[in-house]
C-alpha atoms as a PDB file:
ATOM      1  CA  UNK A   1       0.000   0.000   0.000  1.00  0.00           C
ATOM      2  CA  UNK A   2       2.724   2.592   0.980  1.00  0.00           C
ATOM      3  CA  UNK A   3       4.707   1.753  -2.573  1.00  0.00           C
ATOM      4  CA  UNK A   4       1.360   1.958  -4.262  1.00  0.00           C
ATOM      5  CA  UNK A   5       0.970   5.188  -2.661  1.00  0.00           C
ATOM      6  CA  UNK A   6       4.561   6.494  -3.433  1.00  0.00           C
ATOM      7  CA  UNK A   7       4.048   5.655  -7.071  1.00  0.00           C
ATOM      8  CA  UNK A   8       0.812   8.309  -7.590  1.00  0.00           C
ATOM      9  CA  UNK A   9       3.114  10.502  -5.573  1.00  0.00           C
ATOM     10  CA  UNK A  10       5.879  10.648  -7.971  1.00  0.00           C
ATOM     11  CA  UNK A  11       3.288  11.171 -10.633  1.00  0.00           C
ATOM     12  CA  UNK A  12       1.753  13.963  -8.590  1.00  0.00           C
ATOM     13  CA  UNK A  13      -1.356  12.609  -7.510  1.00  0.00           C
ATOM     14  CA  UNK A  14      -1.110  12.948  -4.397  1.00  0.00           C
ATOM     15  CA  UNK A  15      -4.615  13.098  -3.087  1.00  0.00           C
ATOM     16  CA  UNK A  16      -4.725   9.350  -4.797  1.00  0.00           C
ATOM     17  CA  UNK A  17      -0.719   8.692  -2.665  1.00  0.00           C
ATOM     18  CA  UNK A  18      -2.516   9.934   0.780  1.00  0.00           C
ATOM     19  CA  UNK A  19      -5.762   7.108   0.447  1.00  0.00           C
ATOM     20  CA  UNK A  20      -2.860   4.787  -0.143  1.00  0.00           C
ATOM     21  CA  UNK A  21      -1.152   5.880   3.168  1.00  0.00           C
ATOM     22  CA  UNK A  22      -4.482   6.342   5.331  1.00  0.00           C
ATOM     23  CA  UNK A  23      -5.317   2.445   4.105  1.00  0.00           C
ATOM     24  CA  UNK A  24      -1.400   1.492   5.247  1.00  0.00           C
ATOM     25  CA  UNK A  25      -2.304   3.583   8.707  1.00  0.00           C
ATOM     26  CA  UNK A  26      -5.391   1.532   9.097  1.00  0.00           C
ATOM     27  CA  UNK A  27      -3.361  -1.042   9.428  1.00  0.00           C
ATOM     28  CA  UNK A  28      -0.756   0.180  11.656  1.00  0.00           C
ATOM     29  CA  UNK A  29      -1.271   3.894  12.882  1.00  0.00           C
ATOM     30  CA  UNK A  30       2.425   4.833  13.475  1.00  0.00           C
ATOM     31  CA  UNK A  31       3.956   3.027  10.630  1.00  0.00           C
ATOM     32  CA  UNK A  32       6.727   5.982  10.158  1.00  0.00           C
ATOM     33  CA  UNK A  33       7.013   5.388   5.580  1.00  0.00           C
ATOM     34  CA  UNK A  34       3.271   5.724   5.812  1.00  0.00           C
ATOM     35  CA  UNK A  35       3.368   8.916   7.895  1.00  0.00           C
ATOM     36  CA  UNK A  36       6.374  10.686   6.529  1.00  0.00           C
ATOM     37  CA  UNK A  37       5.262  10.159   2.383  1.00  0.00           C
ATOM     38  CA  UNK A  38       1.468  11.260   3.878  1.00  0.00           C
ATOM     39  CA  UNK A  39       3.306  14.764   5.377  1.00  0.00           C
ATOM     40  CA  UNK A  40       5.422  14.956   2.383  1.00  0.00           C
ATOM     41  CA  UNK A  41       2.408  14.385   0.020  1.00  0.00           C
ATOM     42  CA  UNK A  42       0.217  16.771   2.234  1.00  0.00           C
ATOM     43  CA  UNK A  43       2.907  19.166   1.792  1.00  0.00           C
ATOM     44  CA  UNK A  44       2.582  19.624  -2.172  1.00  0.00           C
ATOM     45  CA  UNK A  45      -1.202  19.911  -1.124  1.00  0.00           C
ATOM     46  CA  UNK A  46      -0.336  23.016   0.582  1.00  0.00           C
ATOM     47  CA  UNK A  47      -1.953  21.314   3.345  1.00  0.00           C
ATOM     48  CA  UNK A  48       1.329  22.237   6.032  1.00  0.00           C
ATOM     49  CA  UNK A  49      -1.024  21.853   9.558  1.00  0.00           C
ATOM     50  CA  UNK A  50      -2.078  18.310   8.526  1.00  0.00           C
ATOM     51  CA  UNK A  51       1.325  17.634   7.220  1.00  0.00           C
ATOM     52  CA  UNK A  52       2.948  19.231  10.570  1.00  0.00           C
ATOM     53  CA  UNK A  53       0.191  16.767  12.456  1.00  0.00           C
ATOM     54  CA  UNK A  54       2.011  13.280  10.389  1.00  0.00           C
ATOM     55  CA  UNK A  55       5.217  14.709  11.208  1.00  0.00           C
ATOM     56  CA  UNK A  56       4.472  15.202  14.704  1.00  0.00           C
ATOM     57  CA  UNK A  57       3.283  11.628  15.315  1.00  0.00           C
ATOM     58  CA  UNK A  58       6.552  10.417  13.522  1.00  0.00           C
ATOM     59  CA  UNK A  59       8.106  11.904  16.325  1.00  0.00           C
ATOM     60  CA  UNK A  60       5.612   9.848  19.416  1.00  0.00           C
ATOM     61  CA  UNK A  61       7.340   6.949  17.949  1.00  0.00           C
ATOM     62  CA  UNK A  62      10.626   7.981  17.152  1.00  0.00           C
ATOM     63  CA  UNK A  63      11.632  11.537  19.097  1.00  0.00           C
ATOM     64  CA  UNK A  64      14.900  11.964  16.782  1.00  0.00           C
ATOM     65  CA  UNK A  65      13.520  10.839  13.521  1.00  0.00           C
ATOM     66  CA  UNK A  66      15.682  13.676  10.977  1.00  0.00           C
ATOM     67  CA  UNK A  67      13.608  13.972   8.380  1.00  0.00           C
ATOM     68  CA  UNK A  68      10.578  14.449  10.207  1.00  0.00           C
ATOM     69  CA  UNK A  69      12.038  17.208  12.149  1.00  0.00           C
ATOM     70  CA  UNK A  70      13.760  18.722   8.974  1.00  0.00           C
ATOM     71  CA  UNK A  71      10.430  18.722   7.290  1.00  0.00           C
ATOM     72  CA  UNK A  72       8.661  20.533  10.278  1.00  0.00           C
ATOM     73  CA  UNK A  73      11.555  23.173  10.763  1.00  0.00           C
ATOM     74  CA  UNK A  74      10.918  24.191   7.344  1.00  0.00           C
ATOM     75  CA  UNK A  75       7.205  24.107   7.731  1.00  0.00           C
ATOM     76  CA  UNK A  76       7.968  26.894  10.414  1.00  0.00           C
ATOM     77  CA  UNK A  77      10.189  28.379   8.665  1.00  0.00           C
ATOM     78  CA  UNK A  78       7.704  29.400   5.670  1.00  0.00           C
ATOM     79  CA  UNK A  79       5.492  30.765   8.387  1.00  0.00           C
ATOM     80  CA  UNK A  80       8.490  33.105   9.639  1.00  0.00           C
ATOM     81  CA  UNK A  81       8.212  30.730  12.775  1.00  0.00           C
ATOM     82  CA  UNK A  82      12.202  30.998  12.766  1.00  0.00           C
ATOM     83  CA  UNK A  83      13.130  30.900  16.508  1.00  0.00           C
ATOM     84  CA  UNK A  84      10.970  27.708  16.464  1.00  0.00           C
ATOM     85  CA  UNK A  85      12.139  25.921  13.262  1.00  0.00           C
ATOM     86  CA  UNK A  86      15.527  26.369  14.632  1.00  0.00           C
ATOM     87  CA  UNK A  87      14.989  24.367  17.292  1.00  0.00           C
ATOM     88  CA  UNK A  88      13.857  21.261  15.011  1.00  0.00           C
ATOM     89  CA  UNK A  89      16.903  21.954  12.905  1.00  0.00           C
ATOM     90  CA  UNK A  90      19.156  21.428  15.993  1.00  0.00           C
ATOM     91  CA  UNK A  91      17.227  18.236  17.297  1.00  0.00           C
ATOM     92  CA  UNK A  92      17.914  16.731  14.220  1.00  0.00           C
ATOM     93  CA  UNK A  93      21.871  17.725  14.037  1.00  0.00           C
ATOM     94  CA  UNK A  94      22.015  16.095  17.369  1.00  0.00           C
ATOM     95  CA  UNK A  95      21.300  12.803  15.197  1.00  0.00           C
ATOM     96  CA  UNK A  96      23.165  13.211  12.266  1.00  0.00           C
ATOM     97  CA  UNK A  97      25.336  16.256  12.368  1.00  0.00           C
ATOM     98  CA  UNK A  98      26.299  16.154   8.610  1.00  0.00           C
ATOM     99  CA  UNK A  99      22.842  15.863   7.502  1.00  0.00           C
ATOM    100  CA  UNK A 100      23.346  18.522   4.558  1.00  0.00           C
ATOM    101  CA  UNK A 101      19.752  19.608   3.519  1.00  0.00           C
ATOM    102  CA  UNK A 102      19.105  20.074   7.721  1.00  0.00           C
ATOM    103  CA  UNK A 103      22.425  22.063   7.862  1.00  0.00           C
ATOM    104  CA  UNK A 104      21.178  23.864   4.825  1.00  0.00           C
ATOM    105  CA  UNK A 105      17.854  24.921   6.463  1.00  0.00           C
ATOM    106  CA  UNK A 106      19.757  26.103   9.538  1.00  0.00           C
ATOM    107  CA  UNK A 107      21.463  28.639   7.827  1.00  0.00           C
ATOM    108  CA  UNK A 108      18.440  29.891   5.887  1.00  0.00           C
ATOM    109  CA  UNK A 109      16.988  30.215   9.502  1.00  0.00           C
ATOM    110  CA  UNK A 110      19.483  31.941  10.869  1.00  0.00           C
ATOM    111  CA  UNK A 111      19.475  34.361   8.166  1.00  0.00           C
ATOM    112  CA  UNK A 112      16.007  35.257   8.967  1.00  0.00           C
ATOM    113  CA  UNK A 113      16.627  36.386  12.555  1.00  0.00           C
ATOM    114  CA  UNK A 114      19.730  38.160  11.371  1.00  0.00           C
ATOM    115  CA  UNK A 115      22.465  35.771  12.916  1.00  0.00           C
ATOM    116  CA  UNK A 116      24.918  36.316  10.343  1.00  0.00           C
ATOM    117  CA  UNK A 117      27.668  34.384  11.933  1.00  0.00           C
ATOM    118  CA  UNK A 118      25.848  31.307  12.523  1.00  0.00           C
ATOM    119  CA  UNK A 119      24.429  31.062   9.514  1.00  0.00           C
ATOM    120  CA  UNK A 120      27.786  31.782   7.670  1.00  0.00           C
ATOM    121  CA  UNK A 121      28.916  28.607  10.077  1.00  0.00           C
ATOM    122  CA  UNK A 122      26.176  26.199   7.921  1.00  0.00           C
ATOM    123  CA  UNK A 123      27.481  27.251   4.949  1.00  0.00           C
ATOM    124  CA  UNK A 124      30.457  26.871   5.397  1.00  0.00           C
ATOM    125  CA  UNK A 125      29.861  23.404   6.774  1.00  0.00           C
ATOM    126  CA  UNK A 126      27.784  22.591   3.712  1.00  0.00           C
ATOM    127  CA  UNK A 127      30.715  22.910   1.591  1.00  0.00           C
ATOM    128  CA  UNK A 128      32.928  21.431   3.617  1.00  0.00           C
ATOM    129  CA  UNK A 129      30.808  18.557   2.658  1.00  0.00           C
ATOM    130  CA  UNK A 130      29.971  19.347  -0.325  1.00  0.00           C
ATOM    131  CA  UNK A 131      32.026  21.836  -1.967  1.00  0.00           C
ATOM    132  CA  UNK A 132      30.404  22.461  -5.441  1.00  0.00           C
ATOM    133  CA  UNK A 133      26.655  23.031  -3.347  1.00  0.00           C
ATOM    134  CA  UNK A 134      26.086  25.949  -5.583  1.00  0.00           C
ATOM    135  CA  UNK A 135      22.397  26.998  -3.338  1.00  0.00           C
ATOM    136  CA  UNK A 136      25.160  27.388  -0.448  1.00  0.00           C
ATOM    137  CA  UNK A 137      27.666  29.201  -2.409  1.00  0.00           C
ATOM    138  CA  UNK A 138      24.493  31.974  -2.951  1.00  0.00           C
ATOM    139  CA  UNK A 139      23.973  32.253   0.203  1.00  0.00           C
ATOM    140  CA  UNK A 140      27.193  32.749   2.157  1.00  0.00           C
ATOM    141  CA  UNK A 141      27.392  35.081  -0.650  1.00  0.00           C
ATOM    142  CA  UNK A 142      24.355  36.776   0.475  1.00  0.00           C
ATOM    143  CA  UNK A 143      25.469  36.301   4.248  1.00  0.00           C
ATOM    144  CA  UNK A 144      29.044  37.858   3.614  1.00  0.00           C
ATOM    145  CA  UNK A 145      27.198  41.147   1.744  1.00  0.00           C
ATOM    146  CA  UNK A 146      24.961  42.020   4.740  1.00  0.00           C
ATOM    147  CA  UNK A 147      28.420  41.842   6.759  1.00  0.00           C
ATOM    148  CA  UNK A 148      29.728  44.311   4.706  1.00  0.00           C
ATOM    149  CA  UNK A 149      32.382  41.710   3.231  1.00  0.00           C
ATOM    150  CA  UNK A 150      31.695  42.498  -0.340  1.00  0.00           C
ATOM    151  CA  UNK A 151      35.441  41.520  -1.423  1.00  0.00           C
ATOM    152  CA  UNK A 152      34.627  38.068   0.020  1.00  0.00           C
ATOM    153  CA  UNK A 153      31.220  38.128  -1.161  1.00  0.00           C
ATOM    154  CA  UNK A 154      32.106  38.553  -4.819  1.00  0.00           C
ATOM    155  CA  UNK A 155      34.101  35.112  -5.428  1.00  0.00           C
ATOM    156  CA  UNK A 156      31.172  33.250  -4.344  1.00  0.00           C
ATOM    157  CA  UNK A 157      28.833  35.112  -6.784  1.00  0.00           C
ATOM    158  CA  UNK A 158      31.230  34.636  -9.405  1.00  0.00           C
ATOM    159  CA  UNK A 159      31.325  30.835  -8.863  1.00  0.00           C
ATOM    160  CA  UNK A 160      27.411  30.847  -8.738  1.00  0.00           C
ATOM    161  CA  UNK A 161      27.272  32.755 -12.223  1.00  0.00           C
ATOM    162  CA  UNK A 162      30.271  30.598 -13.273  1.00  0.00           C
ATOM    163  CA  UNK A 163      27.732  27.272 -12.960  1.00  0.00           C
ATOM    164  CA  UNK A 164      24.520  29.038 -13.996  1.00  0.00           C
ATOM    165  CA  UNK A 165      25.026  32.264 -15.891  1.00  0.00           C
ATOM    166  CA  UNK A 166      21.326  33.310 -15.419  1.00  0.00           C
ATOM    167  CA  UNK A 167      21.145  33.196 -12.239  1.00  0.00           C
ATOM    168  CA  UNK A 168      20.233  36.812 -12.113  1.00  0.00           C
ATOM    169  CA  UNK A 169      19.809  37.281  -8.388  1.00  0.00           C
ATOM    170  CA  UNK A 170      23.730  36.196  -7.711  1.00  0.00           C
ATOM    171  CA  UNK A 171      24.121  38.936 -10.834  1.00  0.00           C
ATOM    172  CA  UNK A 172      22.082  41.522  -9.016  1.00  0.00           C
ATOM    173  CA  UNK A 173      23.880  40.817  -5.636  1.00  0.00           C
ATOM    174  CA  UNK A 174      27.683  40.620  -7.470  1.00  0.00           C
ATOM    175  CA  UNK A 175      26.363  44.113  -8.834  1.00  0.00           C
ATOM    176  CA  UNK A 176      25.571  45.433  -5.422  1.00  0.00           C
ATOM    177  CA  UNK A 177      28.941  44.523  -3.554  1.00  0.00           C
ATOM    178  CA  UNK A 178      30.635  46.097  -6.802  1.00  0.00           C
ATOM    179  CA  UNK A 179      28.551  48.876  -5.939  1.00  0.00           C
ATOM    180  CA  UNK A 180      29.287  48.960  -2.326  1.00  0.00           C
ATOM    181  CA  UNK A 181      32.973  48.654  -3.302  1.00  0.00           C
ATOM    182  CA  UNK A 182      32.830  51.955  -5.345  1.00  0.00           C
ATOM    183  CA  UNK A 183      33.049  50.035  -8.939  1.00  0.00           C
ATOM    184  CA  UNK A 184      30.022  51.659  -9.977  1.00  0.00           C
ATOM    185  CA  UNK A 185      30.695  51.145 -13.558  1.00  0.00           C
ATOM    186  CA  UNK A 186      31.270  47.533 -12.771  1.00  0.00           C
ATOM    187  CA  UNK A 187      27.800  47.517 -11.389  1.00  0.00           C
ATOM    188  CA  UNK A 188      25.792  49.132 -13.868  1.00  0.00           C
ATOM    189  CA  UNK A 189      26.810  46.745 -16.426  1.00  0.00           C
ATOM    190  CA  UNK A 190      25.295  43.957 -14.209  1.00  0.00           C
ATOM    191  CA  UNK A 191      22.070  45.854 -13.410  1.00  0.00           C
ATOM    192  CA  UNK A 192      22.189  46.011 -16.943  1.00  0.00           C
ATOM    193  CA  UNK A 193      22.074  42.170 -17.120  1.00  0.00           C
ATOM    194  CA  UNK A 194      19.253  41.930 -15.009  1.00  0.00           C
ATOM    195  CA  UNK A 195      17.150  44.390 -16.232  1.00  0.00           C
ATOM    196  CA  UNK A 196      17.113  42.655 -19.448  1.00  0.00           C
ATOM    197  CA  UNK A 197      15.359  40.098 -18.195  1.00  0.00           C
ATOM    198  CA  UNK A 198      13.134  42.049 -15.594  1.00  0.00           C
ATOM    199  CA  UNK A 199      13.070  45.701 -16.868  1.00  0.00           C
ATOM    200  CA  UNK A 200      10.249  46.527 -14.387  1.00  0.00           C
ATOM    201  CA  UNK A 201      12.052  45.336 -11.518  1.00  0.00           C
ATOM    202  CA  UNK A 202      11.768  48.736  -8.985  1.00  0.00           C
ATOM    203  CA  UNK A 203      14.788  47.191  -6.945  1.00  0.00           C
ATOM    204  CA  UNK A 204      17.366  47.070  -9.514  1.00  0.00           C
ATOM    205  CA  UNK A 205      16.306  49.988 -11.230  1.00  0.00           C
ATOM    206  CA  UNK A 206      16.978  51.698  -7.654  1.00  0.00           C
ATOM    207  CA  UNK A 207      20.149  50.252  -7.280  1.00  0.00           C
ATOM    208  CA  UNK A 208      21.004  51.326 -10.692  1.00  0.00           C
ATOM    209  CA  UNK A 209      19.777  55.321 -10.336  1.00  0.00           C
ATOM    210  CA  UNK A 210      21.955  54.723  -6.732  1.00  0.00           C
ATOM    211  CA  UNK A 211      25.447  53.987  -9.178  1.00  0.00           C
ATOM    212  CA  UNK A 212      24.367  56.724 -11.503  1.00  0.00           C
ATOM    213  CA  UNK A 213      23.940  59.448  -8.840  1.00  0.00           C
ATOM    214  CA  UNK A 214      27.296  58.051  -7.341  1.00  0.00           C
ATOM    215  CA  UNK A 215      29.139  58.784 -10.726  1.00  0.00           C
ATOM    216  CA  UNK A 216      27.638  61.990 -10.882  1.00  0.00           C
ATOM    217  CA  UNK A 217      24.696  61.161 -13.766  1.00  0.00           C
ATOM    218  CA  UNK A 218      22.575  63.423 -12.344  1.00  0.00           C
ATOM    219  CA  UNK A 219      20.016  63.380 -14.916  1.00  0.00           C
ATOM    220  CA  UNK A 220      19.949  59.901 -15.835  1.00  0.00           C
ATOM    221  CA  UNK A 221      20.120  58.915 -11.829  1.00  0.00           C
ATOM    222  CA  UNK A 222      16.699  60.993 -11.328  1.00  0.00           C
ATOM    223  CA  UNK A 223      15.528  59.562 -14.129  1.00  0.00           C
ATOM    224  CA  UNK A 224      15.857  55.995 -12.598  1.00  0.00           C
ATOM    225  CA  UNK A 225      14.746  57.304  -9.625  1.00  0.00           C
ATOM    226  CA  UNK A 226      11.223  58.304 -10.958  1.00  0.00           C
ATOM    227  CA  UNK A 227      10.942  54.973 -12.775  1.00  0.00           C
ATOM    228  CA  UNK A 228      11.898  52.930  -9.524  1.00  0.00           C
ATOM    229  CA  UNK A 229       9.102  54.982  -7.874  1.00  0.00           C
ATOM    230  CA  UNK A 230       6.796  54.374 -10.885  1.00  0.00           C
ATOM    231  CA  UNK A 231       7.001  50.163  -9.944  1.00  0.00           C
ATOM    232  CA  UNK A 232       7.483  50.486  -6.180  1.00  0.00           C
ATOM    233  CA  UNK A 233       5.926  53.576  -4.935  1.00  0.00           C
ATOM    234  CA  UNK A 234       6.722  54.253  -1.474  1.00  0.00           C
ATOM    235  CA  UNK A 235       8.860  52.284  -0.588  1.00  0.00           C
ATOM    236  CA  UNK A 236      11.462  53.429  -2.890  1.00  0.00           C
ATOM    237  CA  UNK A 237      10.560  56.545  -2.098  1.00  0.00           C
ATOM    238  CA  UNK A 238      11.072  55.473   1.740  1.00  0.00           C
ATOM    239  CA  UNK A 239      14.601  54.381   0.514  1.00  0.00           C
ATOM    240  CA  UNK A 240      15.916  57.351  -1.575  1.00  0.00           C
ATOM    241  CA  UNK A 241      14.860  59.830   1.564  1.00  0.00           C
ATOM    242  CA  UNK A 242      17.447  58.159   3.427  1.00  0.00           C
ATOM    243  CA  UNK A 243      20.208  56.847   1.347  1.00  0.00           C
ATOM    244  CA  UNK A 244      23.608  59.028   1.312  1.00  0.00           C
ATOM    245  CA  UNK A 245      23.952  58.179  -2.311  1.00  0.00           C
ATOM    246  CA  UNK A 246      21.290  61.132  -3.134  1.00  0.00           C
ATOM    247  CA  UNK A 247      22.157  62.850  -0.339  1.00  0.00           C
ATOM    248  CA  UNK A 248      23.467  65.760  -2.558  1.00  0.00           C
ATOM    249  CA  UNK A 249      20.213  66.091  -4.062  1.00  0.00           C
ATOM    250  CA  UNK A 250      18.193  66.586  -1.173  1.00  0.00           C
ATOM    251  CA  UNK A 251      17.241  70.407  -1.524  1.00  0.00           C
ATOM    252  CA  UNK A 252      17.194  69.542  -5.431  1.00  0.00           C
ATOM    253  CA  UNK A 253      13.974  70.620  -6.390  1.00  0.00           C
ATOM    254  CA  UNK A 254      13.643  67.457  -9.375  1.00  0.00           C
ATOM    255  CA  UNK A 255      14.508  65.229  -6.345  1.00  0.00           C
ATOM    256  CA  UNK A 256      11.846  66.651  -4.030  1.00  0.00           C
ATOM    257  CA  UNK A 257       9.381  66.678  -6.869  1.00  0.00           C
ATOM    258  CA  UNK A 258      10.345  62.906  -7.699  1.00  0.00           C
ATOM    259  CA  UNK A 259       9.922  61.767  -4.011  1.00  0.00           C
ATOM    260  CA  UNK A 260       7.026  63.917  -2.638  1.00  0.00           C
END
């Protein structure tokens, strides 16, 4: 019953996989295969509290079972439940402490309630393991940036973009350390990248108009400005108020007129 269930699974039926499972849990209420494929096929359901309910009784039977408590760390995690996912993540390291994907969800935890350092740790474990893990290349990428390490940031975006060139959020992030490093011309040309592929995107047209001002485009940085406002509103409005990078235009009447 639970292979016959597994099968519709992998063909995506997984309202047929989960009568498959209930019919195996008939049989034998905490048989773990049963439980886990019924969370993971609840799961593509978007059904997460009934998945987070198998999971759960997984765990009456079998308190340090690592893939149930990987599964429901990242079913917190999606509800910014961070603080609490965490503490599945660790239960499960106490098991297997090389468990990659649980390591891997650790750090993407961490990053969400801004511990930098530990989550730098799990990526840098991940590749000690697995060196070519190009998802944990991004992010200690990411992780270095908001540490203000762009120099060390940058390798690991150019390794990301050296495996898939169109990845276009390690181009937009390689283009903001470059920024942040003062190689504004550098920058552009990635923004330039990006915006090819998403030429409403209010962010990088932001970050763009934030180079031009910084090389002293005035008109083509207020220009930017206007159109980043256009797709975004106030929030980049909220932004430009505050950023340094326009702070010479402050009492520039086309910049108050632009951000009003």
């Amino acid at each position: 019953m639970i292979s016959e269930g597994a099968s519709y699974a992998k063909l995506g039926k997984h309202k047929d996989a989960i009568s498959f499972f209930d019919k195996a849990l008939k049989v034998d209420p905490l048989n773990l295969d049963a439980l886990y494929n019924k969370g993971l096929s609840l799961i593509q359901l978007k059904k997460h509290k009934d998945a987070m309910a198998s999971f759960e009784k997984i765990l009456e039977k079998n308190p340090s079972h690592v893939l149930a408590l990987n599964n429901l760390g990242n079913l917190h995690a999606e509800q910014q439940q961070f603080e609490r996912a965490l503490g599945f993540y660790e239960k499960a390291l106490k098991t297997d402490p090389n468990h990659v994907s649980v390591v891997y969800n650790k750090g993407i935890a961490e990053i969400g309630i801004g511990k930098y350092d530990e989550a730098l740790k799990c990526f840098n474990h991940v590749l000690s393991i697995e060196p070519e893990n190009i998802s944990a290349t991004y992010f200690k990428g990411l992780v270095l940036g908001k540490q203000k390490k762009h120099d060390d940031a940058l390798p690991c975006f150019d390794k990301v973009m050296e495996k898939d060139p169109e990845n276009f959020e390690a181009v937009f992030y390689k283009a903001t350390s470059l920024a942040e490093l003062g190689k504004h011309q550098d920058a552009i040309v990635l923004f330039d990248k990006v915006l090819k592929e998403s030429p409403k995107n209010g962010t990088v047209i932001y970050s763009k108009s934030r180079s031009k001002a910084e090389l002293g485009d005035d008109r083509e940085a207020l220009e930017l400005l206007a159109q980043a406002i256009l797709y975004y509103g106030k929030t980049i409005k909220g932004w430009a108020t505050k950023d340094s990078a326009f702070n010479r235009f402050k009492d520039d009447l086309r910049f108050k007129a632009v951000v009003k």
